[in-house]
Protein backbone atom coordinates (compact mmCIF):
# COMPACT_ATOMS: atom_id res chain seq x y z
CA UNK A 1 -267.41 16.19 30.79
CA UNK A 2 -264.15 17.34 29.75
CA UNK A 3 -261.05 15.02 30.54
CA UNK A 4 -258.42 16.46 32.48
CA UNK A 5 -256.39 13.36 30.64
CA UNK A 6 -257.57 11.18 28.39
CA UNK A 7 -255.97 7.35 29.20
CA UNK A 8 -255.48 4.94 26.13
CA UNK A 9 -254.54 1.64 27.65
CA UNK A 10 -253.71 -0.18 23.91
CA UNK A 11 -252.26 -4.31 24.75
CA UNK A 12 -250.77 -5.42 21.77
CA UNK A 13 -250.02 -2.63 20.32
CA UNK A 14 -246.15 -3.14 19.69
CA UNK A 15 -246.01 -6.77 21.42
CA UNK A 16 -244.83 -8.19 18.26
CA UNK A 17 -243.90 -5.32 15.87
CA UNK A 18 -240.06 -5.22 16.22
CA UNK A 19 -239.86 -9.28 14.98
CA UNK A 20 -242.74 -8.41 12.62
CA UNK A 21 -240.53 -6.07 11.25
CA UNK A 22 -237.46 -7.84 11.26
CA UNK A 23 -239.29 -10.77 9.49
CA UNK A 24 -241.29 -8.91 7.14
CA UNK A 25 -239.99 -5.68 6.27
CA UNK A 26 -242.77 -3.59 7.75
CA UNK A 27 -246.06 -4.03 9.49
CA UNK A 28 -248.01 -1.69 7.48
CA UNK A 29 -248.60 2.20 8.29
CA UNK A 30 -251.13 3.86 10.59
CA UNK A 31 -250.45 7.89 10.13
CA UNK A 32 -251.76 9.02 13.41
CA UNK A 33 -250.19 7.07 15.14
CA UNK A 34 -247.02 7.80 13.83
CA UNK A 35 -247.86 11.63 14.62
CA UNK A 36 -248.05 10.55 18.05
CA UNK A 37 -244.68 8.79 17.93
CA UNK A 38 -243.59 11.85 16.85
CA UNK A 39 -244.71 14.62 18.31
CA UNK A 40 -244.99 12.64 22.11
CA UNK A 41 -243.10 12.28 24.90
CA UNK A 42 -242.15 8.16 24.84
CA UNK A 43 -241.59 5.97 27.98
CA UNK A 44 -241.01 2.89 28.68
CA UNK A 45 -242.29 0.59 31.50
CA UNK A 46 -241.10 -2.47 33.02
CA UNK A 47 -245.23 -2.94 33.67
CA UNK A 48 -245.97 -4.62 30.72
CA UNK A 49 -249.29 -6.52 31.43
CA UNK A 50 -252.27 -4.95 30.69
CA UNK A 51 -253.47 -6.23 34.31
CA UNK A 52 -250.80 -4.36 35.91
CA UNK A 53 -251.23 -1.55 33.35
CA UNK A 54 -255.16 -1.89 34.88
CA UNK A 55 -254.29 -1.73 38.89
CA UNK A 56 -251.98 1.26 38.54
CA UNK A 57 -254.49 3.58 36.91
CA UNK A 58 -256.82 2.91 39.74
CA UNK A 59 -254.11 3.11 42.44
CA UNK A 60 -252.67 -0.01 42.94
CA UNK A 61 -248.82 0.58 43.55
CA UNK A 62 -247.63 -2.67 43.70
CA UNK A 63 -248.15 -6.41 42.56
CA UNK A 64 -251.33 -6.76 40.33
CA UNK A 65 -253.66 -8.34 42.58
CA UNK A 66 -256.43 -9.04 39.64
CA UNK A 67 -258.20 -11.89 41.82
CA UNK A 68 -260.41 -10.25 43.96
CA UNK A 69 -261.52 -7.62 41.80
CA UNK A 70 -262.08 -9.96 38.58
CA UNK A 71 -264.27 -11.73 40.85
CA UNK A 72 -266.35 -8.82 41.44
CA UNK A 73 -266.25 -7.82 38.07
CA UNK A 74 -268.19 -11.26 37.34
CA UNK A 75 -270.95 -10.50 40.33
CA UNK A 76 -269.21 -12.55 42.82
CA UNK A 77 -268.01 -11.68 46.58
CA UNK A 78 -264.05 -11.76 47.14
CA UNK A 79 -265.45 -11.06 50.91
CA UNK A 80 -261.82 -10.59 52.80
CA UNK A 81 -260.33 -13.61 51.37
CA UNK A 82 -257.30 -13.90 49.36
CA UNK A 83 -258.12 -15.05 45.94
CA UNK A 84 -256.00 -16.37 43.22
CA UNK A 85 -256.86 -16.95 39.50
CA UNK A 86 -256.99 -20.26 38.09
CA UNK A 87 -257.41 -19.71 34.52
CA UNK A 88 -257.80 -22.78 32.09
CA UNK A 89 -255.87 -23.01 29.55
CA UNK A 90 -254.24 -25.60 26.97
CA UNK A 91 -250.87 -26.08 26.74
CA UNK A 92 -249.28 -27.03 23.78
CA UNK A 93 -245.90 -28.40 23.32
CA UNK A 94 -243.72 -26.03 21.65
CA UNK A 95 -240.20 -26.58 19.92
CA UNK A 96 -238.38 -25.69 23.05
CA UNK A 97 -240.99 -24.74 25.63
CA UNK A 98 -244.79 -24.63 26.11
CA UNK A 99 -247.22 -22.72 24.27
CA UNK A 100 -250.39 -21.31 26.49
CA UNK A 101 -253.89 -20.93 24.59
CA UNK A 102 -256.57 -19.32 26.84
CA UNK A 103 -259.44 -20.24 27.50
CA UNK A 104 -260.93 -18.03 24.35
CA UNK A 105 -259.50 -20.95 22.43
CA UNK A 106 -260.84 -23.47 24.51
CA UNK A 107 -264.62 -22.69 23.99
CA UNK A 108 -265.95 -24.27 27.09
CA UNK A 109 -269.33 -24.58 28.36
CA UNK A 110 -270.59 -24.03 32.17
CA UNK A 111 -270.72 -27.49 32.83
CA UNK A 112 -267.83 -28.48 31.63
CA UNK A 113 -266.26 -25.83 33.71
CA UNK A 114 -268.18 -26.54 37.08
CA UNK A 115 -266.93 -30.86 36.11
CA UNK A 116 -263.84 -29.76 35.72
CA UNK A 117 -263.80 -27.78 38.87
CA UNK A 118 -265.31 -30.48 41.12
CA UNK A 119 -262.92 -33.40 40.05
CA UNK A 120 -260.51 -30.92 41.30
CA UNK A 121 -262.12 -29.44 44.41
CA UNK A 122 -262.65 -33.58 45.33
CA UNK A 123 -258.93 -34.72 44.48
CA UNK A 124 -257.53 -31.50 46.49
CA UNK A 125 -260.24 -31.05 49.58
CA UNK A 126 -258.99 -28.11 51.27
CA UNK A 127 -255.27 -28.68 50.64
CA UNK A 128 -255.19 -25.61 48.33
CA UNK A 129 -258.16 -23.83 49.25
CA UNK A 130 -261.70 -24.30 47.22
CA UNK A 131 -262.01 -23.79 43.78
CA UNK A 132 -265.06 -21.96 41.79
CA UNK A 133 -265.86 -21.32 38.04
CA UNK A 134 -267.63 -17.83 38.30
CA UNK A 135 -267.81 -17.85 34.57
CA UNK A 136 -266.42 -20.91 32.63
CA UNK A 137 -263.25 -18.66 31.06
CA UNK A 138 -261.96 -17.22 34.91
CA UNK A 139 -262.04 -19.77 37.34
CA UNK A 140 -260.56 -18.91 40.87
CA UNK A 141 -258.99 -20.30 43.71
CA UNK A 142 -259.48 -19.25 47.22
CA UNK A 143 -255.96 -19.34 49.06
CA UNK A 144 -255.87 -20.49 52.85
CA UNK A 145 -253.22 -18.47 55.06
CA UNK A 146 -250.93 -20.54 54.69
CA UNK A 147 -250.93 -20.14 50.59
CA UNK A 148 -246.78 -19.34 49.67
CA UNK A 149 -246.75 -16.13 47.62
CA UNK A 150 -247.51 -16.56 44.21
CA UNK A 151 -245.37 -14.71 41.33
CA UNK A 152 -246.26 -15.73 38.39
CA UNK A 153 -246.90 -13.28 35.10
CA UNK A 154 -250.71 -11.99 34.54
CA UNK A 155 -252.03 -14.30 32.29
CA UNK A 156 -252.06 -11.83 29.17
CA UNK A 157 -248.48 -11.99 29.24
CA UNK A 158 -248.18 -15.58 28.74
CA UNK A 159 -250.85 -16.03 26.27
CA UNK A 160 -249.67 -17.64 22.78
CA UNK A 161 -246.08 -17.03 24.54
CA UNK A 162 -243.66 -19.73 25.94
CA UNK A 163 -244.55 -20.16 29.66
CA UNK A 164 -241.55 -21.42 31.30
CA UNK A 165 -239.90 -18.13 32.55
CA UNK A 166 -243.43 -17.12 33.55
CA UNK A 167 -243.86 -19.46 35.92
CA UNK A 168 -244.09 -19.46 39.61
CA UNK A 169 -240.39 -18.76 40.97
CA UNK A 170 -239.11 -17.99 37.25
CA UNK A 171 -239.71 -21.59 36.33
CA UNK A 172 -235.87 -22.15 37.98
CA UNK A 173 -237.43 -24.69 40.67
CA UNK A 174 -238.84 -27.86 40.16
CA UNK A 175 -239.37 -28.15 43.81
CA UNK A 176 -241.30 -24.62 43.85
CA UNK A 177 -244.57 -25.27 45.90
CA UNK A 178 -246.58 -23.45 43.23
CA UNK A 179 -245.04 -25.90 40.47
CA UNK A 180 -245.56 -28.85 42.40
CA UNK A 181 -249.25 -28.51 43.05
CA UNK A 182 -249.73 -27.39 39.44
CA UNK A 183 -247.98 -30.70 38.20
CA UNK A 184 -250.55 -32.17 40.38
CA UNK A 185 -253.39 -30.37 39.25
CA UNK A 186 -252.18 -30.83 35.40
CA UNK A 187 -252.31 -34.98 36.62
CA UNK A 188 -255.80 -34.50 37.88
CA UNK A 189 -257.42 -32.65 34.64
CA UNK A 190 -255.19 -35.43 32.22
CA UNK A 191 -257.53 -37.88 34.04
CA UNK A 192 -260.76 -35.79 33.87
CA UNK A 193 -264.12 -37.43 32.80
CA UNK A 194 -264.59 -33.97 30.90
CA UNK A 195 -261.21 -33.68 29.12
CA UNK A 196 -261.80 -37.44 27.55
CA UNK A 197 -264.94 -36.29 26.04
CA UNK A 198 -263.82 -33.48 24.83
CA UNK A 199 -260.29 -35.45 22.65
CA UNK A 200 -262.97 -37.85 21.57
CA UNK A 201 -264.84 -34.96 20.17
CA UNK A 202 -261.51 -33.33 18.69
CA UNK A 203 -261.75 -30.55 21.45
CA UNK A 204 -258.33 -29.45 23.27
CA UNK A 205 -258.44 -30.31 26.62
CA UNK A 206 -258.13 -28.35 29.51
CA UNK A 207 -254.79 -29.42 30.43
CA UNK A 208 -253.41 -27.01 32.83
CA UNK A 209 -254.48 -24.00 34.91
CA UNK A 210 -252.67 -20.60 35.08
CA UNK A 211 -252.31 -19.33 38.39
CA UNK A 212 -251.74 -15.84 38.97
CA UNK A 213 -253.32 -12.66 39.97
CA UNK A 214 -253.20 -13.53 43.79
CA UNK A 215 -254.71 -11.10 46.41
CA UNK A 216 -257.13 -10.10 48.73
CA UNK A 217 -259.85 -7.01 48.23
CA UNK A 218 -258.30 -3.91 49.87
CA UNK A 219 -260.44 -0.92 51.10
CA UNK A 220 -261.81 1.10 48.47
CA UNK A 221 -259.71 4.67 47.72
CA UNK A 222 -260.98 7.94 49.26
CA UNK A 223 -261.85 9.32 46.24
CA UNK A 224 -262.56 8.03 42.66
CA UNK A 225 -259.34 8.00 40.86
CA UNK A 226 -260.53 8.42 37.45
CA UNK A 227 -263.80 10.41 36.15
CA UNK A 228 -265.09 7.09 34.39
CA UNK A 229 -263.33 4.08 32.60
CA UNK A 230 -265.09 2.83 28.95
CA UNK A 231 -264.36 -1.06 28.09
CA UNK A 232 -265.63 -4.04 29.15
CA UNK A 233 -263.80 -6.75 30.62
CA UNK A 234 -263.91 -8.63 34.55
CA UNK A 235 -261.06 -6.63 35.34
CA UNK A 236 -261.92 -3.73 34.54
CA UNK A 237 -265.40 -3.63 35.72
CA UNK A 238 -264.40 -4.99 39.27
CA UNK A 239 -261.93 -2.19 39.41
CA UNK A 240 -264.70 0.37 38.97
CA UNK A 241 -267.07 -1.30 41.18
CA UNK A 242 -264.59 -1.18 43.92
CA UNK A 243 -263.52 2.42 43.19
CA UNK A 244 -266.79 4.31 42.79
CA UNK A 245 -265.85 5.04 39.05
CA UNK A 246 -268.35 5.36 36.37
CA UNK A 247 -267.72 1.93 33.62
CA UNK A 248 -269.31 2.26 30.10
CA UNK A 249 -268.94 -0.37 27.70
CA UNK A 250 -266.73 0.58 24.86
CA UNK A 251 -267.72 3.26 22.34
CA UNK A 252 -267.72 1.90 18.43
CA UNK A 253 -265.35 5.33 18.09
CA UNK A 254 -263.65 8.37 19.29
CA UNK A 255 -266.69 10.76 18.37
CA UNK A 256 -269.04 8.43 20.31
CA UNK A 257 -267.06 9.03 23.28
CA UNK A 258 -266.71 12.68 22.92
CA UNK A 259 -271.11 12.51 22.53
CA UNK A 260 -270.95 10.12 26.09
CA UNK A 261 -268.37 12.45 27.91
CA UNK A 262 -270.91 15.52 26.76
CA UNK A 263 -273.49 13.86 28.32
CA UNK A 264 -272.02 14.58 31.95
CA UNK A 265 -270.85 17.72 33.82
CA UNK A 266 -267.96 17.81 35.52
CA UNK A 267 -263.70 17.06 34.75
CA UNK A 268 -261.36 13.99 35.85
CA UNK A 269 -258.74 11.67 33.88
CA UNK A 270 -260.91 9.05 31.78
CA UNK A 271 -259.56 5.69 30.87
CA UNK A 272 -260.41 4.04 27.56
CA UNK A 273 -259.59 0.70 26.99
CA UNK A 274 -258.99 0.03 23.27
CA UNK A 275 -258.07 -4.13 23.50
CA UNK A 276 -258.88 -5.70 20.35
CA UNK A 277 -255.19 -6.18 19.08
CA UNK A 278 -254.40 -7.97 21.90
CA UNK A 279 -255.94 -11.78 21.10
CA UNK A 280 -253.62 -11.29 17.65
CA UNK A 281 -250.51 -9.92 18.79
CA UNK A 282 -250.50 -12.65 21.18
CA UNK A 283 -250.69 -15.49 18.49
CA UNK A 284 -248.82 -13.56 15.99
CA UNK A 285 -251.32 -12.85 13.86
CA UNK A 286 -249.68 -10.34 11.54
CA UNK A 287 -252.65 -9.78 9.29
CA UNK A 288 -255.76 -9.47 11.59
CA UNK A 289 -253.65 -7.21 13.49
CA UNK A 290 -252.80 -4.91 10.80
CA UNK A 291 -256.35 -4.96 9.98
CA UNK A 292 -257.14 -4.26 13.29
CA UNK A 293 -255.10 -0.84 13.83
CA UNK A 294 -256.16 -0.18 10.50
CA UNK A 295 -259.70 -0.01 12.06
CA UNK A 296 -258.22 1.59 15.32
CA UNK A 297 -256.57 4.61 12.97
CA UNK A 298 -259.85 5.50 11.58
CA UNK A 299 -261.98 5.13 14.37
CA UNK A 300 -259.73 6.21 17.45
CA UNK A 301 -256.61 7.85 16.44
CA UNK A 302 -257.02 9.83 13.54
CA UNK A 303 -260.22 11.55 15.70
CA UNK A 304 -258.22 12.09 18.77
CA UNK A 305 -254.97 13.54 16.60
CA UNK A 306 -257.78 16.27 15.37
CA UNK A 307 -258.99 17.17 19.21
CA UNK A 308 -255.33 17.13 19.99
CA UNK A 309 -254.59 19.96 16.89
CA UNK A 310 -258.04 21.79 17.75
CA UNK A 311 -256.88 22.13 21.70
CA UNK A 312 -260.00 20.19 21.97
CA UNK A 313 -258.28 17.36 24.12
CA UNK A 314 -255.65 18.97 26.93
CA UNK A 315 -253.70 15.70 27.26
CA UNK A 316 -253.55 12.12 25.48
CA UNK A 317 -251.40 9.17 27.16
CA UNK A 318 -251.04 6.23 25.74
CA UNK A 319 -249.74 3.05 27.51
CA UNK A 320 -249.13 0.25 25.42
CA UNK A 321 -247.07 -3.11 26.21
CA UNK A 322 -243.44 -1.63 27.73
CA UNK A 323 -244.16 2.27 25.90
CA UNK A 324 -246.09 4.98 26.94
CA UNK A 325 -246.56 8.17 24.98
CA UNK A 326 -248.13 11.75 26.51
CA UNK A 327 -248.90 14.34 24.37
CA UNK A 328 -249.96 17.74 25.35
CA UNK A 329 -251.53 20.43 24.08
CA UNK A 330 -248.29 21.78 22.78
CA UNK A 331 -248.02 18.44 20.73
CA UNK A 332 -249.33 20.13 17.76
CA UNK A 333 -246.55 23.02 17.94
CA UNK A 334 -243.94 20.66 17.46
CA UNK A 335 -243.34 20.91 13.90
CA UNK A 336 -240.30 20.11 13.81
CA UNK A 337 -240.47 16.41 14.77
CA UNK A 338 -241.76 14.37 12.12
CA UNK A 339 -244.11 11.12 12.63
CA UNK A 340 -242.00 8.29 13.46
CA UNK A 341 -242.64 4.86 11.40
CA UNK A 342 -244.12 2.10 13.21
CA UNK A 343 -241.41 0.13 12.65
CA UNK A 344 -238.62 2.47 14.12
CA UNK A 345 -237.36 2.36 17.47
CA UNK A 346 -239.26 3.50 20.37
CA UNK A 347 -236.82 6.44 22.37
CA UNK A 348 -235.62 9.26 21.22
């Protein structure tokens, strides 16, 4: 297979680099990547969240309706119901605000998840719907018809980050519906037979749930809208399921894919997801993220900078956080621009 375009959906990747910078001086350099700064067209996007980074590559226009097909990325029906995600997580309290750790950090086991989820299903009844724990990281809340709309960010946004802007309504509203039953459900889990075992052992509790990602399952696309997608996350493999496109699990590097896409006939766009930055941009983990994209250079951009200078690889986009980069075939004509340092600005 030969891609048409070649998709690199990067979170992380400059999350945290302009107060990295401003703190430290620098955040280390990655040569290829700086190329690309360089010699690509940059963007920048109000979509921010990886999620909604996620539903637009497969179609989805508006909103990022992650629910339903997170649910079917974990083997479970949506069926036509309106899903939202319930996410545990532990807040901690901040200097000013509230600090969200998923539940990555949380380490729970399935039956602490299905207690946890059946002190609340037997406080709330149907009042909010029924919640499940398809897997003990993404639990999920079925929404009656009567749910309110529910705004709040994608959840990768408000990891490690202060929550209160992120909120249902902005956070502005005290009287919010959304806030109101989550102050209720943070009262419920404070009290949880699960959560006291867990502070005796040391363990953060599960303290609060993030809501977000609320939607039902629409009808599938007419047509795949990407030749196939490589990575390895709910999301992501709900969104193929639903679409008819091909999902691999990630290649260990760029030449791995190129020996996978050889494999199959045919041409289409092809979506890699390249996530492990993520987890430390989000708690501001300067060094494992520098060694990270130090990994990431060797293994995925230095590789696809060659393909791009052979005329091997027609088109490279790269969405990352709020900035996008395309660079064509004519990208290695461009002599004139020079590679721009990680730490400069973005535009042009």
């Amino acid at each position: 297979m030969t891609p048409t375009v070649l998709h690199l959906l990067v979170p992380g990747l400059w999350r945290r680099v302009p107060e990295w910078c401003a703190s430290y001086g620098g955040v280390g350099r990655a040569p290829a990547l700086e190329w690309f700064r360089g010699r690509g067209e940059v963007s920048s996007s109000l979509e921010q969240a990886v999620e909604t980074r996620l539903c637009r590559l497969f179609g989805l226009e508006t909103g990022t309706p992650a629910a339903p097909f997170i649910r079917l990325g974990l083997g479970a029906d949506p069926g036509a119901d309106a899903w939202a995600c319930a996410d545990p997580v532990h807040l901690q309290v901040g200097t000013d605000d509230l600090i969200l750790n998923d539940a990555a950090r949380l380490e729970l086991s399935p039956a602490q998840a299905a207690g946890l989820v059946a002190e609340l299903n037997a406080h709330f009844g149907e009042r909010i719907g029924g919640m499940e724990a398809p897997d003990p990281a993404h639990w999920q809340l079925r929404l009656p018809d009567t749910a309110p709309p529910l705004d709040s960010a994608p959840l990768s946004l408000a990891m490690g980050g202060r929550i209160q802007r992120l909120l249902p309504g902005g956070g502005e509203r005290a009287d919010h519906e959304w806030v109101r039953r989550l102050t209720e459900i943070q009262m419920v889990l404070d009290a949880a037979r699960v959560n006291g075992e867990r502070t005796a052992r040391g363990l953060p509790a599960v303290n609060s749930l993030w809501l977000w990602g609320a939607g039902a399952l629409p009808g599938p696309p007419p047509s795949p809208p990407l030749a196939a997608a490589f990575g390895d996350i709910p999301l992501l493999r709900g969104l193929c399921r639903w679409s008819g496109v091909t999902q691999q699990p990630l290649p260990d590097h760029a030449d791995a894919l190129w020996a996978a896409l050889e494999a199959h006939s045919g041409r289409g766009a092809v979506l890699v997801l390249l996530d492990p930055l993520q987890r430390a941009a989000a708690y501001d983990d300067i060094e494992a993220w520098m060694a990270t994209l130090e990994g990431l250079e060797r293994a995925w951009f230095a590789p696809l900078r060659a393909r791009l200078r052979r005329g091997v690889l027609q088109e490279l986009q790269v969405h990352a956080d709020a900035q996008g980069l395309r660079l064509g075939r004519g990208a290695a004509w461009r002599l004139w621009r020079r590679p721009r340092p990680l730490c400069t600005g973005g535009g042009r």
